[in-house]
Protein backbone atom coordinates (compact mmCIF):
# COMPACT_ATOMS: atom_id res chain seq x y z
CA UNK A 1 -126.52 47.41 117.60
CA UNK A 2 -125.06 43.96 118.11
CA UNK A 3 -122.01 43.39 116.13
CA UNK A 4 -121.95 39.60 114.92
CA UNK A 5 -119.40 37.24 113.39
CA UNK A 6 -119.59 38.44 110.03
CA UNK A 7 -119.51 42.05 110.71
CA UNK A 8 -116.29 41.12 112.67
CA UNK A 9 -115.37 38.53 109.52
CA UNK A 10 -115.69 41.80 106.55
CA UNK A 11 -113.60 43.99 109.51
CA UNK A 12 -111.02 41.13 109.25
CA UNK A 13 -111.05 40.50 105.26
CA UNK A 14 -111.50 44.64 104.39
CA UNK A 15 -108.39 45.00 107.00
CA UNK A 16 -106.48 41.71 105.55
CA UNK A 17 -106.80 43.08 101.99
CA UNK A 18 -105.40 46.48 103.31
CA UNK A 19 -102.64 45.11 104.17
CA UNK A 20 -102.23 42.74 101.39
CA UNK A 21 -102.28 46.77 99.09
CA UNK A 22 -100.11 48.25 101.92
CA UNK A 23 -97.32 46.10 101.71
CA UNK A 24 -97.69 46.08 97.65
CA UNK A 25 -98.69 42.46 97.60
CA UNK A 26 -100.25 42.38 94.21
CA UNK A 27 -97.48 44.08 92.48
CA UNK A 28 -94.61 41.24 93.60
CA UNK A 29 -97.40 38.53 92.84
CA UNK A 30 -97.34 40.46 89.15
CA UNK A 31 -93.70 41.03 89.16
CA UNK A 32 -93.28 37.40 90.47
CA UNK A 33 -95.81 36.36 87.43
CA UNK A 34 -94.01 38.44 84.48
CA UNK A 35 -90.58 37.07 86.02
CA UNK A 36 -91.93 33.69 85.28
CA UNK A 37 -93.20 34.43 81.74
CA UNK A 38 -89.86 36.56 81.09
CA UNK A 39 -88.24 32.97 82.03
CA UNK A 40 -90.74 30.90 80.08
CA UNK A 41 -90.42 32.71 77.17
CA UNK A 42 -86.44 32.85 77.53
CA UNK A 43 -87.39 28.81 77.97
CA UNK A 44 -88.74 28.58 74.68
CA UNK A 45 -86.68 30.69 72.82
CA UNK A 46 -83.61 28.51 73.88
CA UNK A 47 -85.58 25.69 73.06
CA UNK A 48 -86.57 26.91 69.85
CA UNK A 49 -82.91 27.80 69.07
CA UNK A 50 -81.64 24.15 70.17
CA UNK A 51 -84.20 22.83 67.79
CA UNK A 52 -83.05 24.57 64.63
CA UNK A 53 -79.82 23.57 65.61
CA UNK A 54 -80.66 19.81 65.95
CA UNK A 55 -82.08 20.11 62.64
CA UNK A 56 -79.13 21.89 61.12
CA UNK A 57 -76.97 19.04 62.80
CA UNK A 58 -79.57 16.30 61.65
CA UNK A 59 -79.56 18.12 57.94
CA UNK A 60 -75.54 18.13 58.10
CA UNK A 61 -75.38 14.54 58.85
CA UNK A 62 -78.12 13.26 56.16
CA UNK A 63 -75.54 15.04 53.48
CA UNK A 64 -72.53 13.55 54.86
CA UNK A 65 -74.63 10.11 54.77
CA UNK A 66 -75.51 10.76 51.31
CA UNK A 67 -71.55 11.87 50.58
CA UNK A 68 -70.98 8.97 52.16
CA UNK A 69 -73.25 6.19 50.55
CA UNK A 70 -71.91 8.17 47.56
CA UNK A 71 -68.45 7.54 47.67
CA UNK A 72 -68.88 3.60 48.82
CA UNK A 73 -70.89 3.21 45.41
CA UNK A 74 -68.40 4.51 43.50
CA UNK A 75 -65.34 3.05 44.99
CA UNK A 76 -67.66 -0.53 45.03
CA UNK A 77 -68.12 0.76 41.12
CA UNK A 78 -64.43 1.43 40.78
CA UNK A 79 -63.94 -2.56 42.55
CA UNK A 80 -66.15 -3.82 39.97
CA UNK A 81 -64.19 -2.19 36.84
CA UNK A 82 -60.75 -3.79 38.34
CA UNK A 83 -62.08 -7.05 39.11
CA UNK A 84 -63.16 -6.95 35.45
CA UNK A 85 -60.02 -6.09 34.48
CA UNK A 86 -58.02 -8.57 36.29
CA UNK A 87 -60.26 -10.91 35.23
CA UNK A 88 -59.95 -10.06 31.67
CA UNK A 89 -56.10 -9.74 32.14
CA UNK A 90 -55.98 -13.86 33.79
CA UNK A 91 -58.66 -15.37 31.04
CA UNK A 92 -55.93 -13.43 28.47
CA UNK A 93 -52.93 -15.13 30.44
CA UNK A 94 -54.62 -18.20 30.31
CA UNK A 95 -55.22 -18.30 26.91
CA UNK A 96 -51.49 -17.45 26.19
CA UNK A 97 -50.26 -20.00 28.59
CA UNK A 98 -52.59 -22.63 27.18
CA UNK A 99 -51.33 -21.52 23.77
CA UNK A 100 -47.54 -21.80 24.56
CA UNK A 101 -48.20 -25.30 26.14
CA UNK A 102 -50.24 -26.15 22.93
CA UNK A 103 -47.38 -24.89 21.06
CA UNK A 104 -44.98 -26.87 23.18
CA UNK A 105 -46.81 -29.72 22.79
CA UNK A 106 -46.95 -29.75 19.40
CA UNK A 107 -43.10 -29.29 19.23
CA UNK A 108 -42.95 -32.60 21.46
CA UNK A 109 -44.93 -34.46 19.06
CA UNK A 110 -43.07 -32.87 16.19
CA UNK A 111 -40.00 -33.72 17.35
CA UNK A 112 -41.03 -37.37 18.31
CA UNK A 113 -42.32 -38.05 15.19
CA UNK A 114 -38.88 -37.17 13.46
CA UNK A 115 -37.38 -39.05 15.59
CA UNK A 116 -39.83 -42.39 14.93
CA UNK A 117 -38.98 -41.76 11.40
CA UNK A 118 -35.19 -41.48 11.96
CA UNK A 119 -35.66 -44.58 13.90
CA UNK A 120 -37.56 -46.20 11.23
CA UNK A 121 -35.34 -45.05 8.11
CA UNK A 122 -32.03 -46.25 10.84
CA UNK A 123 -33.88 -49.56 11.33
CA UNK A 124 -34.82 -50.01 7.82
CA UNK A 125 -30.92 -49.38 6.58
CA UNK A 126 -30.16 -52.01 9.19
CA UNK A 127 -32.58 -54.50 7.79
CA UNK A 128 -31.98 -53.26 4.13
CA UNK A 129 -27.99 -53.97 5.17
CA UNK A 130 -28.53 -57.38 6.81
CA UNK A 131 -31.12 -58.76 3.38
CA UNK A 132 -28.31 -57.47 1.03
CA UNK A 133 -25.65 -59.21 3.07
CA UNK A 134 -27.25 -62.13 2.96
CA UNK A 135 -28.36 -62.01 -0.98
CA UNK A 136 -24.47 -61.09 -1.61
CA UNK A 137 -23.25 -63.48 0.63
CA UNK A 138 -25.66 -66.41 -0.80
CA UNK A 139 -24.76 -65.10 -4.65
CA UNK A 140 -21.07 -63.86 -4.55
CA UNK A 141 -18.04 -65.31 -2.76
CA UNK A 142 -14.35 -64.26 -1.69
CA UNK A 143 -12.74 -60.69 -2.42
CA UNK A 144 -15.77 -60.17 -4.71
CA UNK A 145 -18.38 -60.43 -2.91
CA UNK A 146 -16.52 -58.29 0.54
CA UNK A 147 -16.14 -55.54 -2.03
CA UNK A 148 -19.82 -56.07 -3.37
CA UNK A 149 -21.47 -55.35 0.32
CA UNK A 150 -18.43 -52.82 1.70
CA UNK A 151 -19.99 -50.50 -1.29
CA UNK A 152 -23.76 -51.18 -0.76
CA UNK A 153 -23.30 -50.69 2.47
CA UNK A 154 -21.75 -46.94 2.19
CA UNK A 155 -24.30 -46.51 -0.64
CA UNK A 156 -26.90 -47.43 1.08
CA UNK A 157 -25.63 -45.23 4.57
CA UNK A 158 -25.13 -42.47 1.87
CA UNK A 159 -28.66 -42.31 0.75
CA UNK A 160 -30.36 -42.62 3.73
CA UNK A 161 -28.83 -40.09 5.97
């Protein structure tokens, strides 16, 4: 019988996969295998893990947004109410310093209308004076007539102040 290449090809390949049992081949290749699905799945736990944690984190920071936004709207709110007030407290002072200067005002124009009268009644007792010094002086002579306008004079002072 005449041995050929593939006779001497299984001898090789039925001695090969002897080996390959002998030296417990198949059981690291398995071991090797579960290793690396023991360290996928350890992989994906962590991963998992890190993602519940990013969403914790991203859920913590949304409500501290909110809290946030929250507190500028009311401290903008609480901005608004005192600008209101301040404004209502300057349109008040306005008023009252608008009234005190009308007031003032008024007092000024007060006052210079007594005084346009006292200087009309003061100018009129001057001219009143001078026209009955001259009708006296015209009309009466001597001792007489110096008596005559010395009392219309005082009379005449007497009445109008």
């Amino acid at each position: 019988m005449e041995l050929d290449a593939s006779f001497w090809a299984l001898v090789g390949l039925i001695i090969f996969l002897g080996l390959l049992v002998y030296l417990k081949v198949p059981g690291l290749i398995t071991k090797s295998l579960d290793d690396r699905s023991h360290n996928i799945r350890n992989e994906l736990d962590e991963a998992r893990k890190l993602r519940e944690e990013a969403q914790e984190l991203l859920a913590e920071y949304q409500r501290k947004r909110r809290e946030a936004e929250k507190e500028a709207g009311d401290i903008v709110a609480a901005a608004q109410r005192e600008a209101e007030v301040l404004a209502a407290e300057a349109r008040q002072k306005t008023e009252e310093f608008v009234a005190r200067r009308t007031a003032m005002a008024e007092q000024k124009i007060a006052q210079a209308e007594a005084q346009a009268l006292t200087d009309v009644k003061a100018s009129a007792v001057d001219m009143a004076v001078a026209a009955a010094e001259a009708i006296v002086a015209g009309k009466a002579t001597g001792k007489t007539a110096d008596k005559l306008i010395a009392d219309g004079i005082a009379e005449v002072k007497a009445k109008l102040n």
